[in-house]
N, C-alpha and C. Protein backbone atom coordinates (compact mmCIF):
# COMPACT_ATOMS: atom_id res chain seq x y z
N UNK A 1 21.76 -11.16 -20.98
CA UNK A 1 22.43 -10.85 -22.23
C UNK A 1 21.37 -10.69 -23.32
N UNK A 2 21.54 -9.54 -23.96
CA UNK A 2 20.34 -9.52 -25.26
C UNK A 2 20.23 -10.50 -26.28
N UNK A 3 19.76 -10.86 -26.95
CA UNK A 3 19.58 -12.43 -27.49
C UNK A 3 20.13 -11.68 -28.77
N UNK A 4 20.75 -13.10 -29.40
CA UNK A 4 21.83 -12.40 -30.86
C UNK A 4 20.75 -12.98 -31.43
N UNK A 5 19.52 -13.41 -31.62
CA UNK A 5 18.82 -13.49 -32.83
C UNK A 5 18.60 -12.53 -33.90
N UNK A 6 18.36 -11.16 -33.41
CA UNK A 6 18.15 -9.70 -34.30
C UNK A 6 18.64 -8.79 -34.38
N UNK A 7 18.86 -7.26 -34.84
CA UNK A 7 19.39 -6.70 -35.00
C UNK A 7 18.93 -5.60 -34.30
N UNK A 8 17.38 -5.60 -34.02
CA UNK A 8 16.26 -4.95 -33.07
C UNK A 8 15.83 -5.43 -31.81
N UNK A 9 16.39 -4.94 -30.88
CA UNK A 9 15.64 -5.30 -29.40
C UNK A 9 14.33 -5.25 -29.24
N UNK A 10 13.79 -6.46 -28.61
CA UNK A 10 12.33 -5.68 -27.74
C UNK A 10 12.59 -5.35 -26.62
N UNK A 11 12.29 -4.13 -26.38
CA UNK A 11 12.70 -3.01 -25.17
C UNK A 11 12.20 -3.02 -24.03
N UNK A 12 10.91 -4.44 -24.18
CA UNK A 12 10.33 -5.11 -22.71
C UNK A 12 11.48 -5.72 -22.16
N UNK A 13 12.26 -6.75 -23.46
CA UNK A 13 13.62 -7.97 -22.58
C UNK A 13 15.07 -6.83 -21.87
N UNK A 14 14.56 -5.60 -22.26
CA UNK A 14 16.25 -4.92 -21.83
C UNK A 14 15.99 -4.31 -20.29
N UNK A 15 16.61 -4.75 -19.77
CA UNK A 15 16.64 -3.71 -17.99
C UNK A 15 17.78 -4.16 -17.47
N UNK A 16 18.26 -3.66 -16.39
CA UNK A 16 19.04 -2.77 -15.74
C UNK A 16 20.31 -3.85 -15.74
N UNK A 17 19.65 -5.73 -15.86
CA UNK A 17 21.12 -6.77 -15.97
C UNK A 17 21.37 -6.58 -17.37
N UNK A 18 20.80 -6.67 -17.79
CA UNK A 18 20.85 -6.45 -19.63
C UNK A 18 22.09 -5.59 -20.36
N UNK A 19 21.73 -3.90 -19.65
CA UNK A 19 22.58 -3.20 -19.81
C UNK A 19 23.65 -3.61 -19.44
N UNK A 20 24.00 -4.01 -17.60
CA UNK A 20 25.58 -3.77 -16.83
C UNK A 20 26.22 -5.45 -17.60
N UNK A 21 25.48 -6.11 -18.36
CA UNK A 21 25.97 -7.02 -18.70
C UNK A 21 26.67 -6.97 -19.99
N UNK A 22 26.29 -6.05 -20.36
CA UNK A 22 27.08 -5.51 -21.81
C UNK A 22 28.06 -4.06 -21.83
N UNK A 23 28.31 -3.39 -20.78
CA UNK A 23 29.00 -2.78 -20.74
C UNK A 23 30.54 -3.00 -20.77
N UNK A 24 31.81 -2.82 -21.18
CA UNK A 24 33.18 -3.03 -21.17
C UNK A 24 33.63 -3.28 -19.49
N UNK A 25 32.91 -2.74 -18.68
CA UNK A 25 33.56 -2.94 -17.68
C UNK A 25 32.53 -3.91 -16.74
N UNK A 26 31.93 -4.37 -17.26
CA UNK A 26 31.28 -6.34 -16.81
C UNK A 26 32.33 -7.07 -16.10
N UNK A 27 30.74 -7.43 -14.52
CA UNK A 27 31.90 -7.99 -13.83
C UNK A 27 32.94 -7.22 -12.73
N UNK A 28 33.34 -5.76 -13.03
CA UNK A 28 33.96 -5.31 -12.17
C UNK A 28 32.85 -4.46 -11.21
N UNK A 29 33.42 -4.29 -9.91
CA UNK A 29 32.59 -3.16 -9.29
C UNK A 29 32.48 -1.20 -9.32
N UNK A 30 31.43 -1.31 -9.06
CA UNK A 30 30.84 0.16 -9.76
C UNK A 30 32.00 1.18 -8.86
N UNK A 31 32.02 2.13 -9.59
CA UNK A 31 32.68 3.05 -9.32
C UNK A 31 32.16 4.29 -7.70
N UNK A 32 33.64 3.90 -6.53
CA UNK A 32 32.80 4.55 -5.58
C UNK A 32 33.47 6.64 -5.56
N UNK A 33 34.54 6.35 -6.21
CA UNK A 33 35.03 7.88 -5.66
C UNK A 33 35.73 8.23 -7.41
N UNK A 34 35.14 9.54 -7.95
CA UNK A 34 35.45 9.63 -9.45
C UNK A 34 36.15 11.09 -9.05
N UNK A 35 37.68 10.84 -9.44
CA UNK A 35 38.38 12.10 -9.23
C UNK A 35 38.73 12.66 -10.53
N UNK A 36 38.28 14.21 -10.97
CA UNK A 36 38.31 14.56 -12.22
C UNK A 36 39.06 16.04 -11.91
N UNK A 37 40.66 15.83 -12.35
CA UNK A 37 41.50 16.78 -12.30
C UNK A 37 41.13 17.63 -13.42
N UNK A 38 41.48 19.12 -13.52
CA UNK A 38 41.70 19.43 -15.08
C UNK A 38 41.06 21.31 -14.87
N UNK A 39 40.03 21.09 -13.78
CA UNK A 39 39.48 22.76 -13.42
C UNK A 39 37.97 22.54 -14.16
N UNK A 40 37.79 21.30 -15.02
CA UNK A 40 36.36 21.31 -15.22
C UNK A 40 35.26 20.35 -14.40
N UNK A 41 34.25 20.65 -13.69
CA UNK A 41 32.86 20.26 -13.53
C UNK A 41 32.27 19.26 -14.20
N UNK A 42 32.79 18.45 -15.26
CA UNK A 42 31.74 17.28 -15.79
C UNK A 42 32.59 16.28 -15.63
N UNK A 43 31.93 15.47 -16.52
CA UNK A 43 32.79 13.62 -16.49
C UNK A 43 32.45 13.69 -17.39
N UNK A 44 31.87 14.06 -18.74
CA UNK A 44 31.87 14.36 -19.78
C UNK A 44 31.59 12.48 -20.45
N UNK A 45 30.90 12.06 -19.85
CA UNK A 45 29.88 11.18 -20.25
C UNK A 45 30.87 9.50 -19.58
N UNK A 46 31.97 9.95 -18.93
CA UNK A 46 32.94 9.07 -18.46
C UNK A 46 32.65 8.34 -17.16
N UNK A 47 32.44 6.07 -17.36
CA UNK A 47 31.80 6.06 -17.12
C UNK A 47 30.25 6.16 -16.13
N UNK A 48 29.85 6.72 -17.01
CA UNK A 48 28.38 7.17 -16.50
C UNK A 48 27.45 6.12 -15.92
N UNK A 49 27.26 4.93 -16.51
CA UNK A 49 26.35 3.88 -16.13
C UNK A 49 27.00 3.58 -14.40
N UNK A 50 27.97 3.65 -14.38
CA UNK A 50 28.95 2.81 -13.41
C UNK A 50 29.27 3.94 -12.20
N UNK A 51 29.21 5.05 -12.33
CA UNK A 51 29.45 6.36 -11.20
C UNK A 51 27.66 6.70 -10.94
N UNK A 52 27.01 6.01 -10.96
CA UNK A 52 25.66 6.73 -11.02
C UNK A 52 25.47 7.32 -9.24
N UNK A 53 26.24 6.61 -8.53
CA UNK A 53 26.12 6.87 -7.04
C UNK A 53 27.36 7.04 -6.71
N UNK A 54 27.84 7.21 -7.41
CA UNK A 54 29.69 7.96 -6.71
C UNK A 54 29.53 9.10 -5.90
N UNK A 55 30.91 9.53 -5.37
CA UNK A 55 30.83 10.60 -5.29
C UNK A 55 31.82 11.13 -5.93
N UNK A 56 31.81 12.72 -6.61
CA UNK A 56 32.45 13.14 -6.95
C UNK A 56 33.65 14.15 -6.57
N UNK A 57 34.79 14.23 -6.78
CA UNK A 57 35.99 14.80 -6.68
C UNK A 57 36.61 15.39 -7.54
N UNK A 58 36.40 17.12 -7.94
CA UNK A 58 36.31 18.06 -8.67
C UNK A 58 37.92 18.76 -8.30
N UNK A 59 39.06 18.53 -9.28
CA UNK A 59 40.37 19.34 -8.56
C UNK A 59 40.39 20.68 -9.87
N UNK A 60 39.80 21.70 -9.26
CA UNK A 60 39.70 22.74 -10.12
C UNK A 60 41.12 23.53 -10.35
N UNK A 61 42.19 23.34 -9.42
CA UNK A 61 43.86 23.74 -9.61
C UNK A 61 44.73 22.84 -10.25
N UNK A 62 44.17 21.21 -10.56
CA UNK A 62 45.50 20.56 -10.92
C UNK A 62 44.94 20.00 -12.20
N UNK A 63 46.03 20.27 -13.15
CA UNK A 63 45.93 19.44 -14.78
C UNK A 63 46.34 17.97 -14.27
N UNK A 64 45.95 17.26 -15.38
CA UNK A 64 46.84 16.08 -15.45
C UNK A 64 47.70 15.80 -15.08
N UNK A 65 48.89 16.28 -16.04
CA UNK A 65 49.99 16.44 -16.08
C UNK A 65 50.99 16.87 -14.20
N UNK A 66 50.22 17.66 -13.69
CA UNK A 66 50.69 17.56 -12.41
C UNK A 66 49.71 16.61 -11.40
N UNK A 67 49.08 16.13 -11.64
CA UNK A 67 48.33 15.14 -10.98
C UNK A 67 49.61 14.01 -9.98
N UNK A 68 49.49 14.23 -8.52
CA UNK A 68 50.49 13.53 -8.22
C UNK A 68 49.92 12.11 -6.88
N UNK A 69 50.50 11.80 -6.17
CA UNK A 69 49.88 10.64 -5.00
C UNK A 69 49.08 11.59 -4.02
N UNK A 70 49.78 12.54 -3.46
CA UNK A 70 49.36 13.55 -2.82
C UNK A 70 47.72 14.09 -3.09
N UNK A 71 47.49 14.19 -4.37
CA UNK A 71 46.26 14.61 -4.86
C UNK A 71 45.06 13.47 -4.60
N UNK A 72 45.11 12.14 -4.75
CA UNK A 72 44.61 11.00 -4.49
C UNK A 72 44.45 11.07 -3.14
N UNK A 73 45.62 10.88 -2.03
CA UNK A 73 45.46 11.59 -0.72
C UNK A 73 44.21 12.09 -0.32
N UNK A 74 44.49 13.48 -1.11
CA UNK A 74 43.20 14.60 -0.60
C UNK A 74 41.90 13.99 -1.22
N UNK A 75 42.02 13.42 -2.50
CA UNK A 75 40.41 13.15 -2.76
C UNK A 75 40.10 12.05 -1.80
N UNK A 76 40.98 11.57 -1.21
CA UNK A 76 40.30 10.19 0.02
C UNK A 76 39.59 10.57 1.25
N UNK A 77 40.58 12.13 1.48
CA UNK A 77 40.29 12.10 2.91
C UNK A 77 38.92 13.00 2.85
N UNK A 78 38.41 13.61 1.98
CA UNK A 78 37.50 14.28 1.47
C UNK A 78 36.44 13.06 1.26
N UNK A 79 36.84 12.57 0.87
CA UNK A 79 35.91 10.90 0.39
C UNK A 79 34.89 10.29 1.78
N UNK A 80 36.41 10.42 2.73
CA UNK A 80 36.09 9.55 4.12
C UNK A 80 34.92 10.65 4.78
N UNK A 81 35.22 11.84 4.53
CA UNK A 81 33.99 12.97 5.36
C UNK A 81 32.85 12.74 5.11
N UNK A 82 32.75 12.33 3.93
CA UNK A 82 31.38 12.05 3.46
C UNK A 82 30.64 11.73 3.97
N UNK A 83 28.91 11.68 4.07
CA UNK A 83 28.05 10.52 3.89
C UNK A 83 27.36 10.28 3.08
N UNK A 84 27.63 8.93 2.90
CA UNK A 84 27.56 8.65 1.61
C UNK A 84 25.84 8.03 2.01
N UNK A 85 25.17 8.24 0.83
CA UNK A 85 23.53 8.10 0.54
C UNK A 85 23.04 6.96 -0.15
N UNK A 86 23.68 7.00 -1.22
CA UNK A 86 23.66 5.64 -2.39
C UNK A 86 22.38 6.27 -3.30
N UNK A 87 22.12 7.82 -3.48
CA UNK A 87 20.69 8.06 -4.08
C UNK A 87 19.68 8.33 -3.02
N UNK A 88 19.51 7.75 -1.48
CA UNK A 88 18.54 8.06 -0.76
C UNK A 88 18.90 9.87 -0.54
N UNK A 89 17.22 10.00 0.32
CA UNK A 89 17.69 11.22 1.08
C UNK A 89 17.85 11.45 2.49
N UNK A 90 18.65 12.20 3.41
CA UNK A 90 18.76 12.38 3.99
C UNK A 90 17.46 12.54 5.02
């Protein structure tokens, strides 16, 4: 945890527990499968710290609004094909 003495970090005490310890979602586990309906390509900064090794699931035909169980479905079984890396390479 960054020390509440100041208002300025020293940027030697901050790394990688520092950060996930101050994030809103502290404590929970990182994000493994990020499904982003809508026809766009980003995550648009959504979270980012926490998907750094996801994989991603791009539904370029379905809005929101029709987003149904069925769709979850497909991003799983798409999920399960995977292999998953964690960042290494192949």
């Amino acid at each position: 945890m960054l020390p509440k003495r100041s208002l300025f970090w020293n940027l030697d005490e901050i790394d990688e527990q520092t950060v996930e310890s101050n994030l809103y979602t502290k404590g929970l586990p990182n994000v493994d499968l990020l499904i982003r309906p809508s026809g766009e390509c980003r995550i648009s900064n959504f979270l980012i710290w926490q998907s750094a090794y996801a994989e991603f699931y791009f539904m370029k035909d379905i809005l929101w609004p029709d987003f149904r169980p069925r769709h979850v479905d497909m991003a799983i079984e798409e999920y399960n094909r995977r292999n998953r890396t964690y960042g290494g390479v192949k």
